[in-house]
PDB file of N, CA and C in Angstrom:
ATOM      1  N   UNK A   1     -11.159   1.763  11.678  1.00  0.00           N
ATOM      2  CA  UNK A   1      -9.776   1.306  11.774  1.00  0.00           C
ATOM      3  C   UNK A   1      -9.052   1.574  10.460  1.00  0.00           C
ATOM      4  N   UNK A   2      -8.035   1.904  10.834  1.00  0.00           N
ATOM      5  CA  UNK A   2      -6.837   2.083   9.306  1.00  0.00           C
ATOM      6  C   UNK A   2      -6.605   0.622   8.907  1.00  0.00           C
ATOM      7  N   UNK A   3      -6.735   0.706   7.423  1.00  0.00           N
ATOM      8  CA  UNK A   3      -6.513  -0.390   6.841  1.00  0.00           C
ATOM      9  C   UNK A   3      -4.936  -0.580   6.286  1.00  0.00           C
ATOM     10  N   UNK A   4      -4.643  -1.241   6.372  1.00  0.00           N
ATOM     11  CA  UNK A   4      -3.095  -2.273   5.902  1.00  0.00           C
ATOM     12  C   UNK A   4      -2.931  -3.135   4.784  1.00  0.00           C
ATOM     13  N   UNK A   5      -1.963  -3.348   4.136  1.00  0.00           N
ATOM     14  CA  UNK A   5      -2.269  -4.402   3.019  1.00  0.00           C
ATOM     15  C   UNK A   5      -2.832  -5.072   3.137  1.00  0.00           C
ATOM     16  N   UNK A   6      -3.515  -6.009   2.356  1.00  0.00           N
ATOM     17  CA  UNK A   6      -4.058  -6.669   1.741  1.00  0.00           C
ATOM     18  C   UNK A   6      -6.133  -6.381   1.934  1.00  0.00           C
ATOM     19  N   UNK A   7      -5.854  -5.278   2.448  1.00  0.00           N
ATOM     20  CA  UNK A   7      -7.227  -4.532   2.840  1.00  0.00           C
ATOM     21  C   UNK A   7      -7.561  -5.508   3.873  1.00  0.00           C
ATOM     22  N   UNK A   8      -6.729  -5.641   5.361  1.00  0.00           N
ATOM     23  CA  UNK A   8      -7.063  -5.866   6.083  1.00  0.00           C
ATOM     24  C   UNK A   8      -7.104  -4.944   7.379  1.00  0.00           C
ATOM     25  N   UNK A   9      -7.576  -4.783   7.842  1.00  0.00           N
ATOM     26  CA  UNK A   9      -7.906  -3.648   9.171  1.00  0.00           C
ATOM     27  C   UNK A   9      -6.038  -4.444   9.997  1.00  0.00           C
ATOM     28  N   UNK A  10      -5.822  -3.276  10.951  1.00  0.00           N
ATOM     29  CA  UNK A  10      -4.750  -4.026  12.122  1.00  0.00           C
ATOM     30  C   UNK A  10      -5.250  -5.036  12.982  1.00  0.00           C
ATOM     31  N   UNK A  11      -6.578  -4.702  13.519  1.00  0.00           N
ATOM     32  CA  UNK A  11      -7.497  -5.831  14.238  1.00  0.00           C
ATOM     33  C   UNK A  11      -7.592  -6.820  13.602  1.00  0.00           C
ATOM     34  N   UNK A  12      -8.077  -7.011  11.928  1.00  0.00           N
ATOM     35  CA  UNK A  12      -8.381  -7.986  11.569  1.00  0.00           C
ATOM     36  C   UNK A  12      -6.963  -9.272  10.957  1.00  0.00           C
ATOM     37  N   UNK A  13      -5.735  -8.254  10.947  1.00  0.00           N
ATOM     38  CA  UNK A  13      -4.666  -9.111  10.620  1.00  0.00           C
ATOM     39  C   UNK A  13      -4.150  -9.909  12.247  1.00  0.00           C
ATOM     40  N   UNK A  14      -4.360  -9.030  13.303  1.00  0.00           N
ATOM     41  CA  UNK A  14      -4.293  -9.482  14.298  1.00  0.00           C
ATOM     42  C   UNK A  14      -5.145 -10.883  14.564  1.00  0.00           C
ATOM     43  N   UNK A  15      -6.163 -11.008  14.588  1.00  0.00           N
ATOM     44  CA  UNK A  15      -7.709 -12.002  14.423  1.00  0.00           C
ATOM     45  C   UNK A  15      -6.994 -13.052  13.754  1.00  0.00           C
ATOM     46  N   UNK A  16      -6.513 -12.637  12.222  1.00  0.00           N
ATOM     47  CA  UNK A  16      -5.701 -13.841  11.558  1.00  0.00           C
ATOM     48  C   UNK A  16      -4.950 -14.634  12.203  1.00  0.00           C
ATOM     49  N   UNK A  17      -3.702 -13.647  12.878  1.00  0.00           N
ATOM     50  CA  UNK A  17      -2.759 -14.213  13.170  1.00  0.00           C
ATOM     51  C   UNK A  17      -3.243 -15.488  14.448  1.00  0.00           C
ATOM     52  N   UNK A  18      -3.740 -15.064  15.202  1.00  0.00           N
ATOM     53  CA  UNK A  18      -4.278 -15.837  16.485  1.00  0.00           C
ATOM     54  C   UNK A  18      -5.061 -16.859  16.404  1.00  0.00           C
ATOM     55  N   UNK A  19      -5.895 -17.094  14.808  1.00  0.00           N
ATOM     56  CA  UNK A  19      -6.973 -17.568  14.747  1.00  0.00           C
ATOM     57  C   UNK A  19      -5.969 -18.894  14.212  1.00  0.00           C
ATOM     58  N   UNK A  20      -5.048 -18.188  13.100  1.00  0.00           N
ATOM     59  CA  UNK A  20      -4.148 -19.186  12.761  1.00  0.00           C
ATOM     60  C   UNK A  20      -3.028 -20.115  13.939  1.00  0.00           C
ATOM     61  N   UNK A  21      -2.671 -19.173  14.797  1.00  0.00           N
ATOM     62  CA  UNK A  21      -2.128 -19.759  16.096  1.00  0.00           C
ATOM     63  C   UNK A  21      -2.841 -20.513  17.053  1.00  0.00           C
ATOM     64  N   UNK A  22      -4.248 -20.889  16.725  1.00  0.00           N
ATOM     65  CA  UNK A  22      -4.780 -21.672  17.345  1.00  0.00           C
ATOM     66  C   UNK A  22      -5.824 -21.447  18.189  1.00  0.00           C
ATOM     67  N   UNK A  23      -5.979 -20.044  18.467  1.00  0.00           N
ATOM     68  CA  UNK A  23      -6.516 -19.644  19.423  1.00  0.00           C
ATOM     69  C   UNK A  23      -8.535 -19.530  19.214  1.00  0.00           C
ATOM     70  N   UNK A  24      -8.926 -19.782  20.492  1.00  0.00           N
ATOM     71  CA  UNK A  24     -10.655 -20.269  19.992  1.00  0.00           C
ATOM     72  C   UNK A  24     -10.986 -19.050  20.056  1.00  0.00           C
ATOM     73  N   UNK A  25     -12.201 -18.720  19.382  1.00  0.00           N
ATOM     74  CA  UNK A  25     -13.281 -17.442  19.279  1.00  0.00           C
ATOM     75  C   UNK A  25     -13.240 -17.193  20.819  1.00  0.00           C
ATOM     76  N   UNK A  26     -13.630 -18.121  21.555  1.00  0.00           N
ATOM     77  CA  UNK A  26     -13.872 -17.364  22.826  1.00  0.00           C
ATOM     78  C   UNK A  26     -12.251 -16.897  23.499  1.00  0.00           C
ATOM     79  N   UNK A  27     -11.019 -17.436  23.781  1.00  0.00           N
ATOM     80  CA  UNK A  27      -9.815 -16.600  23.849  1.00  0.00           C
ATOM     81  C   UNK A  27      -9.920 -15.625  23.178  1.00  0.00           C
ATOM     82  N   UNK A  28      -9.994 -15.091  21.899  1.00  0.00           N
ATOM     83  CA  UNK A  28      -9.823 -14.024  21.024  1.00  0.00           C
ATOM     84  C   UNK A  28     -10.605 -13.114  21.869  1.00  0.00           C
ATOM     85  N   UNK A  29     -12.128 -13.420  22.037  1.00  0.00           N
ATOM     86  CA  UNK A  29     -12.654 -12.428  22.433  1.00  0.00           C
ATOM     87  C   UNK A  29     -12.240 -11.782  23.826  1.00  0.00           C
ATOM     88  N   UNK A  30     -11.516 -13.045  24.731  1.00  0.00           N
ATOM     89  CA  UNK A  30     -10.948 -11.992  26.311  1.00  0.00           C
ATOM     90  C   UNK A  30     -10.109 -11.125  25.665  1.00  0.00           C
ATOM     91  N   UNK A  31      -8.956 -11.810  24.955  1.00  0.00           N
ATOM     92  CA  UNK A  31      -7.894 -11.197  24.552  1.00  0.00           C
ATOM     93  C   UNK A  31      -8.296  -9.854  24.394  1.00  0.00           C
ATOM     94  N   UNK A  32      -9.051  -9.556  23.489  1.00  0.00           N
ATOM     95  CA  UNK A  32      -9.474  -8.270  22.851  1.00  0.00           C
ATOM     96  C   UNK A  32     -10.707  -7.656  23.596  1.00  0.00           C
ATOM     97  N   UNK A  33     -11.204  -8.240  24.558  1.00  0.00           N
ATOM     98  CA  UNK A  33     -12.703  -7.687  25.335  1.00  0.00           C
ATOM     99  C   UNK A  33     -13.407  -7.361  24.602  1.00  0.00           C
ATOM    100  N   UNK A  34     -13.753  -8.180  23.643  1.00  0.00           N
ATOM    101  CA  UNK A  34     -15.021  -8.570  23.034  1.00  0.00           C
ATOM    102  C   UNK A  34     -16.199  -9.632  23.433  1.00  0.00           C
ATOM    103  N   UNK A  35     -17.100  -9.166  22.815  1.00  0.00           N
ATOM    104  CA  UNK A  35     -17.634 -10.401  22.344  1.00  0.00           C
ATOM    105  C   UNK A  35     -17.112 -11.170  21.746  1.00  0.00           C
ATOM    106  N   UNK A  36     -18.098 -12.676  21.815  1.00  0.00           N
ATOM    107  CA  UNK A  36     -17.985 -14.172  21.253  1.00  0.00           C
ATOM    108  C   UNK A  36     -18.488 -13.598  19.723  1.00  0.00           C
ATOM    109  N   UNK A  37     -19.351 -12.793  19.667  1.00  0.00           N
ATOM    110  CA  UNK A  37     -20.444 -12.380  18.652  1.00  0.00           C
ATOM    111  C   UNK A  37     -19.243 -11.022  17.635  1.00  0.00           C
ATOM    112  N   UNK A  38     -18.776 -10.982  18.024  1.00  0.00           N
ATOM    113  CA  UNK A  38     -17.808  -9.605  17.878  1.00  0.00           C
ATOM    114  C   UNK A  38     -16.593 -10.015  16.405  1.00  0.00           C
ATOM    115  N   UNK A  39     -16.106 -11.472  17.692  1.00  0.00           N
ATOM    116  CA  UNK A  39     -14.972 -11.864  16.972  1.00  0.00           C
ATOM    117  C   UNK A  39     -15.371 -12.731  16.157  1.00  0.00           C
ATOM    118  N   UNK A  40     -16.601 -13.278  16.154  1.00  0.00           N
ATOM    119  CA  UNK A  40     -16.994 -14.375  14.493  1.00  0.00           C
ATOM    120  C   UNK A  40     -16.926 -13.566  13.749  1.00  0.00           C
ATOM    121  N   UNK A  41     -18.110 -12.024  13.554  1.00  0.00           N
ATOM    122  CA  UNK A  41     -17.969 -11.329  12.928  1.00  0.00           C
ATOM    123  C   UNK A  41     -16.477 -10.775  11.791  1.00  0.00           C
ATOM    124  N   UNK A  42     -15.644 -10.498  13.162  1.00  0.00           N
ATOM    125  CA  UNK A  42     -14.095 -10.538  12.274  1.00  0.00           C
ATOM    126  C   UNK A  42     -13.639 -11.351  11.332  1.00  0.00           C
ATOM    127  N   UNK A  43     -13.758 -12.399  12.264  1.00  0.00           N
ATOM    128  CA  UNK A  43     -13.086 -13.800  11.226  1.00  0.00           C
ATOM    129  C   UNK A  43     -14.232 -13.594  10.021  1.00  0.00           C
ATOM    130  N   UNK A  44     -15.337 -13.247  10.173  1.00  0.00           N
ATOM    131  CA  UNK A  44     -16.207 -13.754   8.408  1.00  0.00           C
ATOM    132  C   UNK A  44     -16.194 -12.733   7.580  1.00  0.00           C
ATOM    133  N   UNK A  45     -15.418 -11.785   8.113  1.00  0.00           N
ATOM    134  CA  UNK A  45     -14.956 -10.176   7.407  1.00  0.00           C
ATOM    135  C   UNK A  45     -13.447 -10.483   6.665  1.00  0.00           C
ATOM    136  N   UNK A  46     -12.758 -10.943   7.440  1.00  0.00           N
ATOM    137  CA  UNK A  46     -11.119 -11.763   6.907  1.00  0.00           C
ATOM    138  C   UNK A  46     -11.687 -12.459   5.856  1.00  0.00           C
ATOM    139  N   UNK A  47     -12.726 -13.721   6.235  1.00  0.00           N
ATOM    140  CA  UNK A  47     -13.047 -14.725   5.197  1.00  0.00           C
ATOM    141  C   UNK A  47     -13.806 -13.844   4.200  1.00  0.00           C
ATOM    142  N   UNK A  48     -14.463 -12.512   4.040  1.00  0.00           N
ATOM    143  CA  UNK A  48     -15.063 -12.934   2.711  1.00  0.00           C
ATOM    144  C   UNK A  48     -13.932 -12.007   1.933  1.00  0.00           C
ATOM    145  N   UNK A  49     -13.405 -10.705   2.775  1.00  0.00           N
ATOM    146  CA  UNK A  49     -12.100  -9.917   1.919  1.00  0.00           C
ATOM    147  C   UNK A  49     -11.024 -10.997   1.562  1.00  0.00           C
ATOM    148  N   UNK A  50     -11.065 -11.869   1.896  1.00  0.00           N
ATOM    149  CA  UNK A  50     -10.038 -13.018   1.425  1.00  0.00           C
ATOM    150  C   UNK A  50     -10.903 -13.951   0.701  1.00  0.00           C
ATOM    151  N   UNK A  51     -11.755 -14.173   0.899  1.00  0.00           N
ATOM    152  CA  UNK A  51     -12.733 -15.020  -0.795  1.00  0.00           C
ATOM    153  C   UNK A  51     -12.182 -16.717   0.064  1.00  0.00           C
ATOM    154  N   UNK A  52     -11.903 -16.523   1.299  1.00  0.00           N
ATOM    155  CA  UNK A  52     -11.564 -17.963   2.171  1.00  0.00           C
ATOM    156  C   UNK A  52     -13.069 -18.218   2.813  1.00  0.00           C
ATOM    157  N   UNK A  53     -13.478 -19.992   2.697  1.00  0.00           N
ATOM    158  CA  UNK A  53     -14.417 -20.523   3.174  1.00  0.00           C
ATOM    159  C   UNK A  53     -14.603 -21.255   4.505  1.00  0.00           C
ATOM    160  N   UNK A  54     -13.739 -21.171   5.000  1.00  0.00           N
ATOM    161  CA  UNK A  54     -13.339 -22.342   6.271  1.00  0.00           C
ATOM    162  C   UNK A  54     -12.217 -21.680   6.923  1.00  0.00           C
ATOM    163  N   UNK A  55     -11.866 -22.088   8.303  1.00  0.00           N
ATOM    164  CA  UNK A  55     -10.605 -21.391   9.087  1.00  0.00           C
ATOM    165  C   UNK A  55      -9.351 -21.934   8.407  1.00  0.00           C
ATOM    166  N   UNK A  56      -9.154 -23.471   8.208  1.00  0.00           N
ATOM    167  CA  UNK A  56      -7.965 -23.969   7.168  1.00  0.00           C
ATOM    168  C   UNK A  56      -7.470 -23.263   6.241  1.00  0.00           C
ATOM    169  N   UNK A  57      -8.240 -22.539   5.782  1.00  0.00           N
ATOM    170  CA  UNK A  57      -7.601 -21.886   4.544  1.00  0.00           C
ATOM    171  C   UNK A  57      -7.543 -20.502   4.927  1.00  0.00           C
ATOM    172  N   UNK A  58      -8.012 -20.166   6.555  1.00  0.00           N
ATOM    173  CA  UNK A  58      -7.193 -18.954   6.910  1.00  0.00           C
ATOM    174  C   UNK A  58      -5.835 -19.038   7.476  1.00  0.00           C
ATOM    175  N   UNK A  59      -5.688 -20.718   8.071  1.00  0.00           N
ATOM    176  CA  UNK A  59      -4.086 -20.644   8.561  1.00  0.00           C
ATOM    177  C   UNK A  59      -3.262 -20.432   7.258  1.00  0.00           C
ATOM    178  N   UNK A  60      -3.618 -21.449   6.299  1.00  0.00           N
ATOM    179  CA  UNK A  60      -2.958 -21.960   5.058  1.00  0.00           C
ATOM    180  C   UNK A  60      -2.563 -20.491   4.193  1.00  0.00           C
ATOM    181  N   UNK A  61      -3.449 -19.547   4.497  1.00  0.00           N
ATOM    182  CA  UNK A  61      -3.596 -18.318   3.881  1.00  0.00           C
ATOM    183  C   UNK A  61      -2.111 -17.343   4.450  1.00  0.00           C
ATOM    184  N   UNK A  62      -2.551 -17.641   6.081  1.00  0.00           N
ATOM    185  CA  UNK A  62      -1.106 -16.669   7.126  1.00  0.00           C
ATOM    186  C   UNK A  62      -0.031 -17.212   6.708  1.00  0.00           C
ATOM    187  N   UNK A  63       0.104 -18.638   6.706  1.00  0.00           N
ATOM    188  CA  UNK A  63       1.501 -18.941   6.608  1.00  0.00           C
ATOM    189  C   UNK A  63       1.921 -18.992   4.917  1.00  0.00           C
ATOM    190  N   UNK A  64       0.969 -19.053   3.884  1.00  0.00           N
ATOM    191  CA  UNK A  64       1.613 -18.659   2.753  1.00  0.00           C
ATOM    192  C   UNK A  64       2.102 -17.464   2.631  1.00  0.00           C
ATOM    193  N   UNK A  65       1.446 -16.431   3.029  1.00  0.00           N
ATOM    194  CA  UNK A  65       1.547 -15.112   3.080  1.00  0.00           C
ATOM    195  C   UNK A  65       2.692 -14.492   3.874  1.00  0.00           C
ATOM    196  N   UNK A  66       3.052 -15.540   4.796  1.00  0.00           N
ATOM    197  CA  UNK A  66       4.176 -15.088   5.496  1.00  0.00           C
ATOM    198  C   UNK A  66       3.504 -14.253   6.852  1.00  0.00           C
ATOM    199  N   UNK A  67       2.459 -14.235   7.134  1.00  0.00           N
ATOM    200  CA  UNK A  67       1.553 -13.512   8.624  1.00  0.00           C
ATOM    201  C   UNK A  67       2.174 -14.434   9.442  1.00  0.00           C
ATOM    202  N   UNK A  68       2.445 -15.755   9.371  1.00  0.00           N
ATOM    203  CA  UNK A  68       3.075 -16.571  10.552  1.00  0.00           C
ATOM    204  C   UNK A  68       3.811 -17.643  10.161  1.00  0.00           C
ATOM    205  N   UNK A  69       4.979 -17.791  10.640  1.00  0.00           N
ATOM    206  CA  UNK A  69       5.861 -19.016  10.228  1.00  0.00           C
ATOM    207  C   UNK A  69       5.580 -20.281  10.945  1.00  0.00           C
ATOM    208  N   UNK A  70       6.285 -21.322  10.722  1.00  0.00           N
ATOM    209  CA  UNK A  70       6.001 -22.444  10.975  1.00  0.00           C
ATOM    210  C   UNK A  70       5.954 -22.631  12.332  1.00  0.00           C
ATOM    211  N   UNK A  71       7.040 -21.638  13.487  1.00  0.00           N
ATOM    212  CA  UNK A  71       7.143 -21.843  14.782  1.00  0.00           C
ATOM    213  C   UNK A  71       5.903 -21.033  15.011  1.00  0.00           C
ATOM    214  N   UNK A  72       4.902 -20.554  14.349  1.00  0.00           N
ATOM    215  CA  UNK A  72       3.822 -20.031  15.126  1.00  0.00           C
ATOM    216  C   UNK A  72       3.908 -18.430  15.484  1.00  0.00           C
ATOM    217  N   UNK A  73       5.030 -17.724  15.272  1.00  0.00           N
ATOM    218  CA  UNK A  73       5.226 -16.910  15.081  1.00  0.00           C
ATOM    219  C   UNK A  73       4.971 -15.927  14.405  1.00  0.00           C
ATOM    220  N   UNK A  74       4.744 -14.857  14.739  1.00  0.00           N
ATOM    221  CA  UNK A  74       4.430 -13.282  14.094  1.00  0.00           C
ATOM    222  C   UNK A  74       5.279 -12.697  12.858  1.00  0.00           C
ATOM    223  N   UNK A  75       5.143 -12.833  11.984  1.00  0.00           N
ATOM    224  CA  UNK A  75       6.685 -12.096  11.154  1.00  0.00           C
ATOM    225  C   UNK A  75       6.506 -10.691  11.238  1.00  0.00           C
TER     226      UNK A  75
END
């Protein structure tokens, strides 16, 4: 995959955004027809290129960053 700022893949800023919108590993994975096994993987690829330990500090991460505003939204 082509990578995007912040050396995140498009999949994996996508993963962010959803993960931050609430959405569970197992939604992510229909969404995307993955695996359950597929999309942890993602999220712990986000978490370690982001040096983040927990999902909290991947929302806390989108919406500082501006990946999603307060209505939950895509910027």
């Amino acid at each position: 995959m082509e990578s995007v700022s912040g050396g995140l893949t498009k999949r994996e800023k996508e993963v962010l955004q959803l993960v931050a919108e609430g959405l569970t590993d197992q939604q992510l994975a229909e969404k995307f027809c993955l695996s359950i096994d597929a999309v942890q993987m993602h999220r712990v690829e986000i978490m370690n290129k982001l040096a983040l330990r927990h999902s909290g500090q991947l929302v806390h991460y989108a919406v500082q960053k501006g990946y999603l505003n307060f209505e939950g939204t895509f910027s």
